[in-house]
Structure formats: structure tokens, C-alpha cells
C-alpha atoms as a PDB file:
ATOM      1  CA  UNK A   1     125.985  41.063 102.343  1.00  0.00           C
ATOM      2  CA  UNK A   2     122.884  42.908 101.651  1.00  0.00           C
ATOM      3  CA  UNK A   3     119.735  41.501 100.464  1.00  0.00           C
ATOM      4  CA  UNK A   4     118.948  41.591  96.989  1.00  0.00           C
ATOM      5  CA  UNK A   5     115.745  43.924  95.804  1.00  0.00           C
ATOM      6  CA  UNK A   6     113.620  41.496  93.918  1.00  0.00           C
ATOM      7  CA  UNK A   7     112.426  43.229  90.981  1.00  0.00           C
ATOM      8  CA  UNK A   8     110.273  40.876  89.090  1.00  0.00           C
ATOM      9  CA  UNK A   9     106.836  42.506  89.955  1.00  0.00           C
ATOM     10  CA  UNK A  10     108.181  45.715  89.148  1.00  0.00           C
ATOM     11  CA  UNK A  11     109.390  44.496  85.868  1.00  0.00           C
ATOM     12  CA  UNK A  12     106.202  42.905  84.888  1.00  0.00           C
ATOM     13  CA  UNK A  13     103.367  45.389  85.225  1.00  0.00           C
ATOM     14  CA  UNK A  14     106.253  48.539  83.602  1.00  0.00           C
ATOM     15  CA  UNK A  15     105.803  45.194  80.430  1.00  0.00           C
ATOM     16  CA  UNK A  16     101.909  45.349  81.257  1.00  0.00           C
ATOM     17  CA  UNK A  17     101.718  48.772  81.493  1.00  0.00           C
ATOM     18  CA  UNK A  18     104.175  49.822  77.858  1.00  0.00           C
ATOM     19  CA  UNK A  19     101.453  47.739  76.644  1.00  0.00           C
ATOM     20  CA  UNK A  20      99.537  51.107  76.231  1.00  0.00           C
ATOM     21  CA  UNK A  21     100.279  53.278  73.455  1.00  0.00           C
ATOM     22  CA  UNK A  22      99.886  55.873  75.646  1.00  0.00           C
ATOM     23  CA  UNK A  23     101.456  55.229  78.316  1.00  0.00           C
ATOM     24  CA  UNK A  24     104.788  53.802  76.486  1.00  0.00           C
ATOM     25  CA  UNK A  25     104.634  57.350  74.876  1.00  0.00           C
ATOM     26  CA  UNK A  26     104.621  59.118  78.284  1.00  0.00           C
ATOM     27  CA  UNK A  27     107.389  56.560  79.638  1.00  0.00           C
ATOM     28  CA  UNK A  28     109.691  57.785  77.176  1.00  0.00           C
ATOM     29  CA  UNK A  29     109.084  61.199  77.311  1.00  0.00           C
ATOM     30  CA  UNK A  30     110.059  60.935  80.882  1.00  0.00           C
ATOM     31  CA  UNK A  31     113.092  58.999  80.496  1.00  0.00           C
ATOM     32  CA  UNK A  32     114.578  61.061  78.139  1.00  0.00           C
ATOM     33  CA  UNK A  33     114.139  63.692  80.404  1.00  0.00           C
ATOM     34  CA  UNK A  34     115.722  61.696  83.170  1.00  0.00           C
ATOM     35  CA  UNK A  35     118.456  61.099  80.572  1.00  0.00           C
ATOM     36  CA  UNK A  36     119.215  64.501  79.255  1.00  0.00           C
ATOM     37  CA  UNK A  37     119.794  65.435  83.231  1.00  0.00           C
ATOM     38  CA  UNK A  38     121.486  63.022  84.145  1.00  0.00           C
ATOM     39  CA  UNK A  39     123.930  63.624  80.950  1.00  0.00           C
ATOM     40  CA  UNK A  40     124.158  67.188  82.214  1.00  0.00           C
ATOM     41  CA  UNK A  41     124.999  66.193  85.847  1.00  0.00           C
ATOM     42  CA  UNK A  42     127.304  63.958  84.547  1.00  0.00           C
ATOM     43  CA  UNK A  43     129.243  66.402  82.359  1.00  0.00           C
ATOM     44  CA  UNK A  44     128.999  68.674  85.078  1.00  0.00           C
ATOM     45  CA  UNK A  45     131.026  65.738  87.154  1.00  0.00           C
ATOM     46  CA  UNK A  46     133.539  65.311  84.921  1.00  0.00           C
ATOM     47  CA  UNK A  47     134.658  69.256  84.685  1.00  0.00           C
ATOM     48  CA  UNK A  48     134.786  69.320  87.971  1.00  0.00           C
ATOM     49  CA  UNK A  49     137.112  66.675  88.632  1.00  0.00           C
ATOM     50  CA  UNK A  50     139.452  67.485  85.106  1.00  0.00           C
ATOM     51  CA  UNK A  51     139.506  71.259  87.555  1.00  0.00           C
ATOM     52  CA  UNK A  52     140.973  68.984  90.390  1.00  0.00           C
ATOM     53  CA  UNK A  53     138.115  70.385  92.427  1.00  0.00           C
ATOM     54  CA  UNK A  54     136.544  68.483  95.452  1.00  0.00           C
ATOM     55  CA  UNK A  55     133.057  68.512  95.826  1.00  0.00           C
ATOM     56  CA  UNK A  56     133.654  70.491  98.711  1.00  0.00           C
ATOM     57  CA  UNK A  57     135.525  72.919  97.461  1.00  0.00           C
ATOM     58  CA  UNK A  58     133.019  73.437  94.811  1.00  0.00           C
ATOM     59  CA  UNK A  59     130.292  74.372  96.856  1.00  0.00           C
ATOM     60  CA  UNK A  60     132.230  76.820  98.867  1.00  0.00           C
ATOM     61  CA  UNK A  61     133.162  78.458  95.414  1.00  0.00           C
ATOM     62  CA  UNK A  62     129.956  79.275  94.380  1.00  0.00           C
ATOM     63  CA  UNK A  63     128.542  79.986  97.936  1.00  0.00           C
ATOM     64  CA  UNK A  64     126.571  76.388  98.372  1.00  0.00           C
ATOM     65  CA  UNK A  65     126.226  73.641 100.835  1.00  0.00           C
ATOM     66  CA  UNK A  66     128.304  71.035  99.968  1.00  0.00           C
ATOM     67  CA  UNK A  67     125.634  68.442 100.631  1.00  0.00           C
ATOM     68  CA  UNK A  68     123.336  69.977  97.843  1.00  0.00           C
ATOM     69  CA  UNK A  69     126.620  69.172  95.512  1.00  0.00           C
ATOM     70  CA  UNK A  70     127.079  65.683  96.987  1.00  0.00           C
ATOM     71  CA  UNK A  71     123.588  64.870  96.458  1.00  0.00           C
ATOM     72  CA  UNK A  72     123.475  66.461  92.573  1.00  0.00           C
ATOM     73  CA  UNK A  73     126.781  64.440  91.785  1.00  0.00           C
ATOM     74  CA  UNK A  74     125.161  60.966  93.813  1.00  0.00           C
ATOM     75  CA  UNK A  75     122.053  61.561  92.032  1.00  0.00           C
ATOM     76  CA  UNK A  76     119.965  61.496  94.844  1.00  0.00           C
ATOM     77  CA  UNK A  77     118.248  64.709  93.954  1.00  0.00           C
ATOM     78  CA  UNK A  78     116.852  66.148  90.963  1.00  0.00           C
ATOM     79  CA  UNK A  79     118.787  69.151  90.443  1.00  0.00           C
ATOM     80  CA  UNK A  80     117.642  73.103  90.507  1.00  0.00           C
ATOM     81  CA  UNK A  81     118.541  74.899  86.906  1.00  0.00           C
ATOM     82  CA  UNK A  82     120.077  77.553  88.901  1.00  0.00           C
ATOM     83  CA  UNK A  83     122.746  75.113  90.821  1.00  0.00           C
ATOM     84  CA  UNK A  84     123.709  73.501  87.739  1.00  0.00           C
ATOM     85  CA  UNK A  85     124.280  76.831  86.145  1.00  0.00           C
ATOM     86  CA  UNK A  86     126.266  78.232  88.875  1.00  0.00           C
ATOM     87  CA  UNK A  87     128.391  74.591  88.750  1.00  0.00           C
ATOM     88  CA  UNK A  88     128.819  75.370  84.986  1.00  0.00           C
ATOM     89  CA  UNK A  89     129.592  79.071  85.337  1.00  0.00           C
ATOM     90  CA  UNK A  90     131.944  77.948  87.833  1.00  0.00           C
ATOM     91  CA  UNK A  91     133.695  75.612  86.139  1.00  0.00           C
ATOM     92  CA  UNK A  92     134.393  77.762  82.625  1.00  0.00           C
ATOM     93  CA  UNK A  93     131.157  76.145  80.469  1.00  0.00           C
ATOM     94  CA  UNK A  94     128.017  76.798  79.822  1.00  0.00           C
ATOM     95  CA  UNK A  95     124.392  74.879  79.578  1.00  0.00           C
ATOM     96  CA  UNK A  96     122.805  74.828  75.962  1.00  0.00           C
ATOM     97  CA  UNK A  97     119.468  73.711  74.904  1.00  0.00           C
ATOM     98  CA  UNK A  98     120.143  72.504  71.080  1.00  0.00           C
ATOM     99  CA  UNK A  99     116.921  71.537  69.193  1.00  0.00           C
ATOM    100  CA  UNK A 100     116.975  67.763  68.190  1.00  0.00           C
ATOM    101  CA  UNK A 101     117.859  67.430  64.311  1.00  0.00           C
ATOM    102  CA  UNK A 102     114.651  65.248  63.616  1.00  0.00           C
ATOM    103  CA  UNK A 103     112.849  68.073  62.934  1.00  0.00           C
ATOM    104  CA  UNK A 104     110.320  67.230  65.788  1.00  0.00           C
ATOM    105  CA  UNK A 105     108.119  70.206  67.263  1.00  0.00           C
ATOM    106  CA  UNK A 106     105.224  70.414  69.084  1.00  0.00           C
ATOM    107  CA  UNK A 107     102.324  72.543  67.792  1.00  0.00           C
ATOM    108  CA  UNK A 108     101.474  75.879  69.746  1.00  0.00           C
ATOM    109  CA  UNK A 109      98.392  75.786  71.637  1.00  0.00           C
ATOM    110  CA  UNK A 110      95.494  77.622  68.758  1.00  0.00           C
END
């Protein structure tokens, strides 16, 4: 059985840390970043398999390795914009940037 990763240090200096304005802001930036890709990659998954399409034969179909696919679907990679765009061509869909309804935006540089 394998050995459990003890993350009790790790989880108390991320609580020590969000104690910074600052630095809570910049964590969750970052993890909605992580999010939104990983949302992507997983959409991305799930056409795939409703095509009946190994990973495999994926790559071959848009001219890839099939370890760069295996390692986008496993998430043991962050992906390139161009892979997941051939996957989506590929596959019949597209990839949209849609501005966030909350009316958010970030102030051009003067």
C-alpha cells in the first residue's frame, strides 16, 4: 500500500500565508486559472470519448504524439493553446473566451 503524503505543513503555512490580503488575492487568481483549464481539458475529455475516440487515435488524427494527449487528459501537463485547439477542431467544437457577467474589468495601463 503506498505511503500516505502528510500534508499538514503544507496546509498550515497556504492558512498562514491567505492570511495576506495580497497574497489570498493572487491565490485565487491562480486557481481560477487552474480551474478554467482544467474545465477546458475536461470538456475536451468528454468529446472525445462521446466520439468513441482513443486517446491514441486522437493524436494520430491531428498529427500529435499520443503521449502529449495522455499527459493533457492525466493532467500532468499544462496544456499548449494550440493542442487544445486542434483537440477541439478535431472533435467538431470550438474554444470561447466569454467575459464573466460581474461586470469585472481591469483598467488599461494610462
Amino acid at each position: 500500500m503506498p505511503k500516505r503524503l502528510d500534508t499538514s505543513y503544507h496546509k498550515r503555512m497556504l492558512a498562514s500565508r491567505m492570511e495576506d490580503p495580497e497574497f489570498r488575492a493572487e491565490y485565487k487568481r491562480a486557481r481560477r486559472e487552474i480551474d478554467q483549464v482544467d474545465s477546458v481539458v475536461r470538456q475536451l475529455d468528454e468529446l472525445r470519448e462521446a466520439a468513441g475516440l482513443s486517446k491514441a487515435e486522437l493524436a494520430r488524427r491531428i498529427g500529435r504524439d499520443p503521449s502529449s494527449i495522455r499527459r493533457l487528459f492525466t493532467a500532468q501537463a499544462n496544456p499548449e493553446l494550440l493542442l487544445v485547439a486542434s483537440i477541439a477542431e478535431d472533435l467538431d467544437a470550438e474554444v470561447r473566451i466569454v467575459p464573466r457577467s460581474t461586470g469585472r474589468r481591469r483598467k488599461a495601463a494610462a
